[in-house]
N, C-alpha and C. Protein backbone atom coordinates (compact mmCIF):
# COMPACT_ATOMS: atom_id res chain seq x y z
N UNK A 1 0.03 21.76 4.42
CA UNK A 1 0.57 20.50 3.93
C UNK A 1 0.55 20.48 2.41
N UNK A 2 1.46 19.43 1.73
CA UNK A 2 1.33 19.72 0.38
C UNK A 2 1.23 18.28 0.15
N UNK A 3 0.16 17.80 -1.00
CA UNK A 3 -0.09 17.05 -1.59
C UNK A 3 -0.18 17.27 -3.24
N UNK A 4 0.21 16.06 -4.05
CA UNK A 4 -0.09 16.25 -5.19
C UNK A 4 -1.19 15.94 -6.39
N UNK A 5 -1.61 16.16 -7.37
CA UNK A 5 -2.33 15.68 -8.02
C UNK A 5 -1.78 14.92 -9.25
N UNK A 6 -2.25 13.84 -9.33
CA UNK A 6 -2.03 13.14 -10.77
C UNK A 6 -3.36 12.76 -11.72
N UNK A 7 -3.28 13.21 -12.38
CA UNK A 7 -4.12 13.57 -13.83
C UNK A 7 -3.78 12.77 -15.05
N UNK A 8 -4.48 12.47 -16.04
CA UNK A 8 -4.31 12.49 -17.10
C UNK A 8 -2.65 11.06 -17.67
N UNK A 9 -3.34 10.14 -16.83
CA UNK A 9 -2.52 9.13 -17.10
C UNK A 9 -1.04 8.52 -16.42
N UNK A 10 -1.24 9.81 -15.10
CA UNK A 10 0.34 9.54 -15.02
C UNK A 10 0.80 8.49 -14.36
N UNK A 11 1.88 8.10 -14.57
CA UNK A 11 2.34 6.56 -13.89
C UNK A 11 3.76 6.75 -13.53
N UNK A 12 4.23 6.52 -12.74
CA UNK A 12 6.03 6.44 -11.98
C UNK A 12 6.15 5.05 -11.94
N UNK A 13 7.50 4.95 -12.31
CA UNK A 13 8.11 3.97 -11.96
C UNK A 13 9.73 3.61 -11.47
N UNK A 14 10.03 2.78 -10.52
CA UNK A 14 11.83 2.79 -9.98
C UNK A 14 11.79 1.19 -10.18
N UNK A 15 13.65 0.84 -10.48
CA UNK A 15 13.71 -0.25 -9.66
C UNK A 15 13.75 -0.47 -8.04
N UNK A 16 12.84 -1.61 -8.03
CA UNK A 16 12.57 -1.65 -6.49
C UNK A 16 14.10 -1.17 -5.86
N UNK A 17 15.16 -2.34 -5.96
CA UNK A 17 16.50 -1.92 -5.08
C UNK A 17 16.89 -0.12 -5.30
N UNK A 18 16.72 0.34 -6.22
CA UNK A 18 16.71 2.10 -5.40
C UNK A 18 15.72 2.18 -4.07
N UNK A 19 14.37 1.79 -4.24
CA UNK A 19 13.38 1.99 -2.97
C UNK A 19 14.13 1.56 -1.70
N UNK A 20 14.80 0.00 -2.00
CA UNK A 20 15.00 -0.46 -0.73
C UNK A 20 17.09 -0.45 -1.14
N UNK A 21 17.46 0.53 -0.80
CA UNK A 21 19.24 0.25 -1.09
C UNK A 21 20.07 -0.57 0.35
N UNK A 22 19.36 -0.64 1.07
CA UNK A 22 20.21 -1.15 2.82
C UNK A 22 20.02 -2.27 3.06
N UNK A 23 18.84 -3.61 1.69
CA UNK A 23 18.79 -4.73 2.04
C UNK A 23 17.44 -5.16 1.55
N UNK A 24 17.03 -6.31 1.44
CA UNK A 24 16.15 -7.21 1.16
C UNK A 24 14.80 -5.69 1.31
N UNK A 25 13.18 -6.58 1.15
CA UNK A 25 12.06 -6.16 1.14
C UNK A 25 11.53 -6.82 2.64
N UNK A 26 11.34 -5.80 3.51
CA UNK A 26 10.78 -6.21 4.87
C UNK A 26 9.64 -7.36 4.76
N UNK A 27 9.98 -7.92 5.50
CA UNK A 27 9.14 -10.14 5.61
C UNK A 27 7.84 -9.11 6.49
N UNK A 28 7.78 -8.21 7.61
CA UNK A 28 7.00 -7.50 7.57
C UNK A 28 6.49 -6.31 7.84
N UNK A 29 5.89 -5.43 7.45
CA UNK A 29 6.22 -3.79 7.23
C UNK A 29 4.59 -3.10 7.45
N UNK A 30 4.40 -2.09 6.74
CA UNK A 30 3.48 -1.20 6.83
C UNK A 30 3.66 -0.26 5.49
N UNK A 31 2.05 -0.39 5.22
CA UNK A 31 2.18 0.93 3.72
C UNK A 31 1.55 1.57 4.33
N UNK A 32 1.59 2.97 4.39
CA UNK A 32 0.86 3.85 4.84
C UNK A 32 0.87 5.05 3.70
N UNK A 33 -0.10 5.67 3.51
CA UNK A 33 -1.15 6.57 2.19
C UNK A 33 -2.06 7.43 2.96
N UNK A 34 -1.68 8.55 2.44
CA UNK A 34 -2.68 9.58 2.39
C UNK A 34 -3.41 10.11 1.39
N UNK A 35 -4.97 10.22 0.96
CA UNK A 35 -4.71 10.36 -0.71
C UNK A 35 -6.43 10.79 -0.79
N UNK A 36 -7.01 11.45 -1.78
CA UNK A 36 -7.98 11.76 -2.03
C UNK A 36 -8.36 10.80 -3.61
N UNK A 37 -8.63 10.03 -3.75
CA UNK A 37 -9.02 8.91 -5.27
C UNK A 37 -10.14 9.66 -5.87
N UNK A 38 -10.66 9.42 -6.82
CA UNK A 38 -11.19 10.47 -8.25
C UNK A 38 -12.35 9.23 -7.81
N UNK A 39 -13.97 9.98 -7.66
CA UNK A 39 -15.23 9.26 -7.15
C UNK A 39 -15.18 8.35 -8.37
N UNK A 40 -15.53 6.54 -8.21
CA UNK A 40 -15.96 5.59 -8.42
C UNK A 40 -14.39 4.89 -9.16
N UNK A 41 -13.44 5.55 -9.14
CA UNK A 41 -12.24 4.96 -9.35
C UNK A 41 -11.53 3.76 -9.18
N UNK A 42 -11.03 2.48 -9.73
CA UNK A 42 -10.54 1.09 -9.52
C UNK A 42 -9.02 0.68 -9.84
N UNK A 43 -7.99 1.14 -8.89
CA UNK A 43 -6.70 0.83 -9.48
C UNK A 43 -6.29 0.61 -8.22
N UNK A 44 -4.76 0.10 -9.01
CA UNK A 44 -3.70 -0.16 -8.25
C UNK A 44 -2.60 1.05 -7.82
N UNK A 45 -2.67 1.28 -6.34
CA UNK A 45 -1.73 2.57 -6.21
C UNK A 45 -0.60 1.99 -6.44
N UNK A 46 0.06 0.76 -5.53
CA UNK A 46 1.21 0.27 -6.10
C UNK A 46 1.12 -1.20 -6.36
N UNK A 47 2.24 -1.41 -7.15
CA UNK A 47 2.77 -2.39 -7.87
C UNK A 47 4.32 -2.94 -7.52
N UNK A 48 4.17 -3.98 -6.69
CA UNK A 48 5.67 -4.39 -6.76
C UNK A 48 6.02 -5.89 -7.80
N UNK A 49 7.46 -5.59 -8.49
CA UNK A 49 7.24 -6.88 -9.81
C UNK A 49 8.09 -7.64 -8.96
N UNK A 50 8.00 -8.60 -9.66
CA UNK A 50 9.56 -9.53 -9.29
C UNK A 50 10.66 -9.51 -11.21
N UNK A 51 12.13 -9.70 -11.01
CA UNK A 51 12.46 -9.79 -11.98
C UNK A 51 12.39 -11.06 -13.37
N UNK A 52 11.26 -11.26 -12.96
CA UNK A 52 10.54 -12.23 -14.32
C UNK A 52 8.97 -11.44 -14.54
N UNK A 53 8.65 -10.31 -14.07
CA UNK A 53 7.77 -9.41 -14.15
C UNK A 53 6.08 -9.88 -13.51
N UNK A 54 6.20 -11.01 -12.96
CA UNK A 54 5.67 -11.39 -11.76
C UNK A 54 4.78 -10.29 -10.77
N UNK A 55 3.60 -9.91 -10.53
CA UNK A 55 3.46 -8.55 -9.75
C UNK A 55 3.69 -9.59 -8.07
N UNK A 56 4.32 -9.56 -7.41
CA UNK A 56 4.30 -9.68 -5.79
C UNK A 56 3.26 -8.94 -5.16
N UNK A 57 3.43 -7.89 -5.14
CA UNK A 57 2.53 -7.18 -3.91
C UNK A 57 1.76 -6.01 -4.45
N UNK A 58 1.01 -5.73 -4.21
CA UNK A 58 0.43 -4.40 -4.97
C UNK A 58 -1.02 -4.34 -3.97
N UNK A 59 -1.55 -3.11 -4.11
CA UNK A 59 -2.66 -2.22 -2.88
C UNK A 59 -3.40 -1.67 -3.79
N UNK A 60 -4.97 -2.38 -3.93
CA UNK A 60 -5.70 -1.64 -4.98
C UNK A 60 -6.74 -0.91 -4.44
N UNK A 61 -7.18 0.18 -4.79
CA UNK A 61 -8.00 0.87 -4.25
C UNK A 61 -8.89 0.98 -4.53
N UNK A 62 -10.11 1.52 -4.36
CA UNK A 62 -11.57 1.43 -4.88
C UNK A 62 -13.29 0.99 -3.94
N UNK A 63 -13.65 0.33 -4.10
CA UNK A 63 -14.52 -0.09 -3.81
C UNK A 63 -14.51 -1.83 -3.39
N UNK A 64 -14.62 -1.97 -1.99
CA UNK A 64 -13.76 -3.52 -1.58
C UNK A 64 -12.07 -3.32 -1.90
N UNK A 65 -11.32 -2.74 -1.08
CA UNK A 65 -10.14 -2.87 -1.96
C UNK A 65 -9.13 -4.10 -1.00
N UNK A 66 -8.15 -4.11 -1.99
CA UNK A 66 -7.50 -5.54 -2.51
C UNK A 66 -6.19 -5.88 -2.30
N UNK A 67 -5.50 -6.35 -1.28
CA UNK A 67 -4.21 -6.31 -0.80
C UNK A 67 -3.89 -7.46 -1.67
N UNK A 68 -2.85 -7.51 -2.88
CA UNK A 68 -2.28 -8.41 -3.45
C UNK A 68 -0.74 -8.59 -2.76
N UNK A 69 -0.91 -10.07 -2.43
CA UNK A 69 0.73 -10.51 -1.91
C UNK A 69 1.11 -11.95 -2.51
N UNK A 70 2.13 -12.21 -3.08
CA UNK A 70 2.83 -13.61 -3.12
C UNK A 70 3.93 -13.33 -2.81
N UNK A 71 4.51 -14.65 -2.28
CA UNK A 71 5.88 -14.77 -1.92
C UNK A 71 6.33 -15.37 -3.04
N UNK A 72 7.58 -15.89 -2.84
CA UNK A 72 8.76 -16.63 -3.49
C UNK A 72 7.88 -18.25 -4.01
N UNK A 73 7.11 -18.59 -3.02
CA UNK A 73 6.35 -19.99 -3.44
C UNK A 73 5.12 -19.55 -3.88
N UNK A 74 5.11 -18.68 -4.57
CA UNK A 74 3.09 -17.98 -4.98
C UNK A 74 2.36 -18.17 -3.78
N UNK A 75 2.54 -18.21 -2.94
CA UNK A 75 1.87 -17.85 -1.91
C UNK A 75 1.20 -16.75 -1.20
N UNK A 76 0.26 -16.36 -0.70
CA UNK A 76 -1.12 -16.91 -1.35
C UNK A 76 -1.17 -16.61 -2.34
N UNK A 77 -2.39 -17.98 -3.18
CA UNK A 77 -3.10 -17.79 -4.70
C UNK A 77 -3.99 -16.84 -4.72
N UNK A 78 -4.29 -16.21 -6.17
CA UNK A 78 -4.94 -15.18 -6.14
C UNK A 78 -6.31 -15.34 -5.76
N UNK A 79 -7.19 -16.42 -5.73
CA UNK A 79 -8.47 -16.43 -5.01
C UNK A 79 -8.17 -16.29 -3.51
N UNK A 80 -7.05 -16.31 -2.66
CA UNK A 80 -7.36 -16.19 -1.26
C UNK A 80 -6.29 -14.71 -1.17
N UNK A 81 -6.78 -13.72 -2.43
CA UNK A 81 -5.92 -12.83 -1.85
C UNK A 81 -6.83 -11.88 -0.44
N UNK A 82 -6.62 -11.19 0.48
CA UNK A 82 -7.16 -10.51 1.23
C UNK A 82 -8.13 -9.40 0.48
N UNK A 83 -9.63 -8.97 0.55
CA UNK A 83 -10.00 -8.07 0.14
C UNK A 83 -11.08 -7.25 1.12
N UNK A 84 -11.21 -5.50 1.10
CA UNK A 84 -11.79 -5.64 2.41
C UNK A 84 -13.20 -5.55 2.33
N UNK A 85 -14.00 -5.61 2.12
CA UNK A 85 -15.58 -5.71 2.09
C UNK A 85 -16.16 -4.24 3.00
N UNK A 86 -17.69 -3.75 1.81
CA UNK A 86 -17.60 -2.26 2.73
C UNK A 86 -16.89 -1.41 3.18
N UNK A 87 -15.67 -1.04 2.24
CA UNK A 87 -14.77 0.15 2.17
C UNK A 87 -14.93 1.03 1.01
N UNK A 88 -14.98 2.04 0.98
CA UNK A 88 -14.95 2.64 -0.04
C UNK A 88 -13.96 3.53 -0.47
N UNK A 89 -12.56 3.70 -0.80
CA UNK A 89 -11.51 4.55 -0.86
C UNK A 89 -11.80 5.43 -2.00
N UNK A 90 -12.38 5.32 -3.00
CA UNK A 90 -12.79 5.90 -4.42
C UNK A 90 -13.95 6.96 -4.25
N UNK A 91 -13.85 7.41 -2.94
CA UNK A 91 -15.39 8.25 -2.34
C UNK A 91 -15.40 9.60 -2.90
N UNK A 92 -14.06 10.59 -3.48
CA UNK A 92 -13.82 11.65 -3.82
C UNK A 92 -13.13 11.84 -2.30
N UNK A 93 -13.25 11.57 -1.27
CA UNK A 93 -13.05 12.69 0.21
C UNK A 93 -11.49 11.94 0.26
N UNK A 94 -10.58 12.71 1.26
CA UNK A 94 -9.29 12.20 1.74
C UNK A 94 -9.60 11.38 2.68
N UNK A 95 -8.75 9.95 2.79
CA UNK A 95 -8.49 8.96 3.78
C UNK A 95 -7.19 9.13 4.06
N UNK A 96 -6.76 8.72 5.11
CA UNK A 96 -5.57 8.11 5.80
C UNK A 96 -5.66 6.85 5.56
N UNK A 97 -4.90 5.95 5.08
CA UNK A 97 -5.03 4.28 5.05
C UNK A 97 -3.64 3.96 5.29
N UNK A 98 -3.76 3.19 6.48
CA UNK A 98 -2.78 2.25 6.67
C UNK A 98 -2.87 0.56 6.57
N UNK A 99 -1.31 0.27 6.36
CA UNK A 99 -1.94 -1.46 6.04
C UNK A 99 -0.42 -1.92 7.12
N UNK A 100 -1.02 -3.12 7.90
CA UNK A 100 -0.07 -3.22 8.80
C UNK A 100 -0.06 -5.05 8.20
N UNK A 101 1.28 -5.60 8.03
CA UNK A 101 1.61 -6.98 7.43
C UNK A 101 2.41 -7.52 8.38
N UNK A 102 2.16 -8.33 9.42
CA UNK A 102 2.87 -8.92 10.74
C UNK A 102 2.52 -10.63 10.05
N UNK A 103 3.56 -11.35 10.12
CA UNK A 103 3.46 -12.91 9.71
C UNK A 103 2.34 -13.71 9.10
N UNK A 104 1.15 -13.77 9.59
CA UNK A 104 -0.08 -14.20 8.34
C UNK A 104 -1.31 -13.11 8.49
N UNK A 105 -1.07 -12.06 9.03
CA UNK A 105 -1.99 -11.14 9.05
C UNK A 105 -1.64 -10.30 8.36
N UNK A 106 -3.14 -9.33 7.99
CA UNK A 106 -3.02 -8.43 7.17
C UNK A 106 -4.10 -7.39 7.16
N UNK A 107 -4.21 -6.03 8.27
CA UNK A 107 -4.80 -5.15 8.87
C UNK A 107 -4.79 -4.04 7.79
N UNK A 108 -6.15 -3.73 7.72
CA UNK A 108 -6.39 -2.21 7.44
C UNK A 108 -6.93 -1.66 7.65
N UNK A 109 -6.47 -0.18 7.96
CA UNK A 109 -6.98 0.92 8.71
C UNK A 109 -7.25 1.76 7.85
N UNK A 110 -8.06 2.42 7.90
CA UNK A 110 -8.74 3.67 7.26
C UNK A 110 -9.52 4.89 8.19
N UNK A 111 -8.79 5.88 7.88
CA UNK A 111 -8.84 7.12 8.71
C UNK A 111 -9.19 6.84 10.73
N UNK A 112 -8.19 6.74 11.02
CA UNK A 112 -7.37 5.99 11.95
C UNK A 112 -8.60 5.60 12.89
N UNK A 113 -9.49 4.71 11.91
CA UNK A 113 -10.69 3.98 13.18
C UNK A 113 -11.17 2.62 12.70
N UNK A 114 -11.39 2.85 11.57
CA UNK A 114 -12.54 1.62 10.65
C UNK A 114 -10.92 0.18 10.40
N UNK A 115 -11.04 -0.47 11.39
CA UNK A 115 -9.87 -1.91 11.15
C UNK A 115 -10.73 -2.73 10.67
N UNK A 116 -9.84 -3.96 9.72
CA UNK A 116 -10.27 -4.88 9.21
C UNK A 116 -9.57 -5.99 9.07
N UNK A 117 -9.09 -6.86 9.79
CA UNK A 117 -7.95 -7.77 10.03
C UNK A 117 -8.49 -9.03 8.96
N UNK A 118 -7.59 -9.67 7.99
CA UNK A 118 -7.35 -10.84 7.96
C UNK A 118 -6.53 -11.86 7.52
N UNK A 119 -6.34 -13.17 7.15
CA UNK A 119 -5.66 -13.95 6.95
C UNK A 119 -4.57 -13.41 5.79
N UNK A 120 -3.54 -13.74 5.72
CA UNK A 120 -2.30 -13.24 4.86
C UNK A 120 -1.64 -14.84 4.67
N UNK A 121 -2.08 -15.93 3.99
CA UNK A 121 -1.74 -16.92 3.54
C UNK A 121 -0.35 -17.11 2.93
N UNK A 122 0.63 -16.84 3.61
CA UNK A 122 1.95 -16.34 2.73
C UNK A 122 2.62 -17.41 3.52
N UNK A 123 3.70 -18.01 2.88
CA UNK A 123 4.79 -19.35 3.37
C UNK A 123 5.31 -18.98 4.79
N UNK A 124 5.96 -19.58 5.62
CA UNK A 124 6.68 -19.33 6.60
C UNK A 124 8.05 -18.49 6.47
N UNK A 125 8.04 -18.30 5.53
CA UNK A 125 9.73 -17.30 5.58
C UNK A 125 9.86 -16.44 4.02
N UNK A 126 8.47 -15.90 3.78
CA UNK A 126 8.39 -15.06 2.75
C UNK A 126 9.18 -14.15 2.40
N UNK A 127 9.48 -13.71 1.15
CA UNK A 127 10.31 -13.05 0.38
C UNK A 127 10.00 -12.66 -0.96
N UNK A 128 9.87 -10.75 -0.81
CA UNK A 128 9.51 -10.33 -2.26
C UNK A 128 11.06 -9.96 -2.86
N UNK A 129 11.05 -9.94 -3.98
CA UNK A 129 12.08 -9.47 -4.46
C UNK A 129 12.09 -8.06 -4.82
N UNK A 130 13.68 -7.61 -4.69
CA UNK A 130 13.83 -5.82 -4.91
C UNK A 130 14.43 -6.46 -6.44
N UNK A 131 14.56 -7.10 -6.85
CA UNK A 131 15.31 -7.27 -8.22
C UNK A 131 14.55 -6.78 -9.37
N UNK A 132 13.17 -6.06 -9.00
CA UNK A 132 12.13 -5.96 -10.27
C UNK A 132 11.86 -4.93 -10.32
N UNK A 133 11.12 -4.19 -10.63
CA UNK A 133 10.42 -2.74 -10.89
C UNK A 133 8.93 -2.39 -9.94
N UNK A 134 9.13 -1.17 -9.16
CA UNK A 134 7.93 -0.78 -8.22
C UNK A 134 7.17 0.26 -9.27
N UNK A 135 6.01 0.26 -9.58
CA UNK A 135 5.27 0.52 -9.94
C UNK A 135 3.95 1.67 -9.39
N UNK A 136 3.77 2.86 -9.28
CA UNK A 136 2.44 4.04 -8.68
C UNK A 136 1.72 4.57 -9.63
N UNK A 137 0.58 3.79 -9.04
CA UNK A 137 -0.96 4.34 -9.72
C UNK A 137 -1.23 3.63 -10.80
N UNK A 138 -0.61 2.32 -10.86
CA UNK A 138 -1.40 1.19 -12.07
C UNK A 138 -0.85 0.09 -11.92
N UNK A 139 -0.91 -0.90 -12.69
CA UNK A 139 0.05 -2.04 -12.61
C UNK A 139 0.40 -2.43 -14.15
N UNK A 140 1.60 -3.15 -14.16
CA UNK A 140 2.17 -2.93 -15.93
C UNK A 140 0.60 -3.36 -17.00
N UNK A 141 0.53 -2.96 -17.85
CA UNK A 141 -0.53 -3.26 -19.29
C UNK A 141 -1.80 -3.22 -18.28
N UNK A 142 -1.99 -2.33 -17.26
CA UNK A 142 -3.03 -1.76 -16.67
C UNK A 142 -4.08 -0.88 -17.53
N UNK A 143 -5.26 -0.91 -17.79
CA UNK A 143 -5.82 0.82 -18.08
C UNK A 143 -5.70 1.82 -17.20
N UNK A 144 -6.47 0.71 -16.40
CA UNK A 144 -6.76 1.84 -15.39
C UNK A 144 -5.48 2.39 -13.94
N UNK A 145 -5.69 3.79 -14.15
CA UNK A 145 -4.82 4.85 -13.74
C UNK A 145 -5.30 5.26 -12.58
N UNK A 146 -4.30 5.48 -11.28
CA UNK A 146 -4.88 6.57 -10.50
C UNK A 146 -5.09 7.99 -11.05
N UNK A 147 -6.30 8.53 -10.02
CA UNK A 147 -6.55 9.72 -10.69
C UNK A 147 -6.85 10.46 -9.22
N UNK A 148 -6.10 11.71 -8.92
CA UNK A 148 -6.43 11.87 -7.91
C UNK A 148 -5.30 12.85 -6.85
N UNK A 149 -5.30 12.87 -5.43
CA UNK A 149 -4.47 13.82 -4.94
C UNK A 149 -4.00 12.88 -3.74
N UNK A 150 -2.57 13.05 -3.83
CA UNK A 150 -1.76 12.24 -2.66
C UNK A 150 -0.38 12.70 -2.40
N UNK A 151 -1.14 12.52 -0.63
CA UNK A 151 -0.30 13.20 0.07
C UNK A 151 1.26 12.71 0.42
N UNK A 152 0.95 11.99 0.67
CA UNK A 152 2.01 10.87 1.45
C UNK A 152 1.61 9.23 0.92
N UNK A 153 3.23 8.78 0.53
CA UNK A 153 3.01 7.16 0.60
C UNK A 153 4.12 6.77 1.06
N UNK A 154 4.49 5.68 2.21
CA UNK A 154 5.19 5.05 2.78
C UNK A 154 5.18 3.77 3.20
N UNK A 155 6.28 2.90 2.70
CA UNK A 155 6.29 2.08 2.96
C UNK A 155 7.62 1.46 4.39
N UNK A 156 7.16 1.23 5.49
CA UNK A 156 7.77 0.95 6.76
C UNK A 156 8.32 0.09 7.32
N UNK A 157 9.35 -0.56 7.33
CA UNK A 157 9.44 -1.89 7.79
C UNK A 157 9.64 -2.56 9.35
N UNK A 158 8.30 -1.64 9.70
CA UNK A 158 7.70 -2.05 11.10
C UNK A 158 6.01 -1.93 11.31
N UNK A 159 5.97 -3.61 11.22
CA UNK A 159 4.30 -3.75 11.18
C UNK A 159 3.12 -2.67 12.00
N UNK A 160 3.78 -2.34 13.12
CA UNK A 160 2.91 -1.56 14.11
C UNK A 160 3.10 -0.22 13.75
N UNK A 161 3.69 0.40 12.69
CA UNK A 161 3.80 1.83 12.20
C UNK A 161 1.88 1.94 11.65
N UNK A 162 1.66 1.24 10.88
CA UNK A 162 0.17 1.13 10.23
C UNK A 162 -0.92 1.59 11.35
N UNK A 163 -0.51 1.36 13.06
CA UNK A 163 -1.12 1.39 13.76
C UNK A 163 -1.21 2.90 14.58
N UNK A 164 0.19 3.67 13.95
CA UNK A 164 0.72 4.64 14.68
C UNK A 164 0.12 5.64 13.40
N UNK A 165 -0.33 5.48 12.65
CA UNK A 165 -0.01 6.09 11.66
C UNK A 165 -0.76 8.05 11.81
N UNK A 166 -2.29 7.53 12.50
CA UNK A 166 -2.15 8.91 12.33
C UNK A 166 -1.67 9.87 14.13
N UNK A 167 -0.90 9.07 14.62
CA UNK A 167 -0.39 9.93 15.74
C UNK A 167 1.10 10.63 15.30
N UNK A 168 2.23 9.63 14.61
CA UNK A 168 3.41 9.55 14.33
C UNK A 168 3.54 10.31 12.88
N UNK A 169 3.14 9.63 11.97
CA UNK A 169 3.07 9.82 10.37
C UNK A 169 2.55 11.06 9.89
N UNK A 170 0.69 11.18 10.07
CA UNK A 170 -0.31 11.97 9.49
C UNK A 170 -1.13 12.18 10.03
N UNK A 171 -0.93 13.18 11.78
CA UNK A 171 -2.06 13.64 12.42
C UNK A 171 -2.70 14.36 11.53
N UNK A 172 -3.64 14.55 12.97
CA UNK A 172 -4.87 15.62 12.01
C UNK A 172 -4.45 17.02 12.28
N UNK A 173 -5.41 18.01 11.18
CA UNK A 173 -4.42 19.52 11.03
C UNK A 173 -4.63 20.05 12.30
N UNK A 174 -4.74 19.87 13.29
CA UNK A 174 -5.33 20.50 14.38
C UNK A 174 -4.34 19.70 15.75
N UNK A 175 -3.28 18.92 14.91
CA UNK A 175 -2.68 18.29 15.89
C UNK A 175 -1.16 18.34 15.80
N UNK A 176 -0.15 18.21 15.89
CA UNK A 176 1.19 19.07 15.79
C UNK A 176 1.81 17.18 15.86
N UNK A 177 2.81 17.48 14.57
CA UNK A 177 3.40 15.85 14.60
C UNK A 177 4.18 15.90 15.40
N UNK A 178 4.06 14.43 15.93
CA UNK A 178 5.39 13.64 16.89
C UNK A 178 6.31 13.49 16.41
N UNK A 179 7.35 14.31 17.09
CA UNK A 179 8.94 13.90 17.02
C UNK A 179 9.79 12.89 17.58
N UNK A 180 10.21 11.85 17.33
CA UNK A 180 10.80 10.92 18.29
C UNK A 180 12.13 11.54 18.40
N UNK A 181 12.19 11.46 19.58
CA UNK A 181 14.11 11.74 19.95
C UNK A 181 14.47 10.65 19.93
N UNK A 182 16.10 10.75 19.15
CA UNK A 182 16.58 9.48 18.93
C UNK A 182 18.02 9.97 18.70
């Protein structure tokens, strides 16, 4: 398998509508990450803006890490953003992490066992915008940088992919990926 390393500051960035060209930002989806983080490390892998530079959504990693979401009505405020308590992604070792976003929930999985479900305080008919800039491994006038090796990042716009993730996505090396016929 090939994964990469980023070192020494590096940061990517697209406008979101290249990410998403076939339509809006899925109301609800799945990020799924494969990634080894640099021991005691605190960032944001991604960053989604809105076009008034607004961050919407962004997945921070570290120690307790930190699902940031607002919708169109700031919904949820940043004190009730989701965070997960007793995780540690910044360990040096590789995780699998999936995050599964179904209507006010908001699940994460880490190396396809340790779940952590909770509240996703977001309006009844939420909407991020593709009109802004997606952001990997910081968030704008961030310091802090990912540092580290990653394999895979995907974002899905089917909540129960987060759940599939390491049968479908990122078995283990000892296991041969699923092909769906279609």
């Amino acid at each position: 398998d090939i994964a990469f390393r980023l070192e020494n500051k590096t940061q990517l960035s697209a406008p979101t509508r290249q990410l998403f060209p076939d339509g809006p930002f899925p109301k609800d989806f799945s990020i799924l990450t494969t990634l080894r983080a640099k021991k005691g490390s605190q960032f944001f892998l991604l960053s989604l803006y809105d076009e008034h530079g607004s961050q919407q959504l962004g997945v921070e990693i570290g120690r307790s890490p930190v699902f940031l979401y607002e919708d169109q009505d700031g919904k949820p405020t940043p004190e009730n953003y989701p965070f997960f308590k007793k995780i540690n992604l910044a360990d040096g070792k590789w995780h699998r992490i999936a995050i599964s976003v179904e209507g006010k929930n908001v699940t994460l999985i880490v190396d396809c066992d340790k779940q952590q479900l909770h509240e996703l305080a977001r309006g009844e008919d939420p909407v991020i915008s593709t009109e802004g800039v997606t952001v990997f491994g910081t968030r704008l006038l961030d310091e802090e940088v990912f540092e580290g090796d990653i394999q895979q990042l995907l974002i899905v716009p089917d909540p129960r992919a987060a759940f599939e993730y390491c049968e479908h996505y990122m078995p283990d090396c000892h296991s041969p990926l699923l092909r769906q016929e279609g």
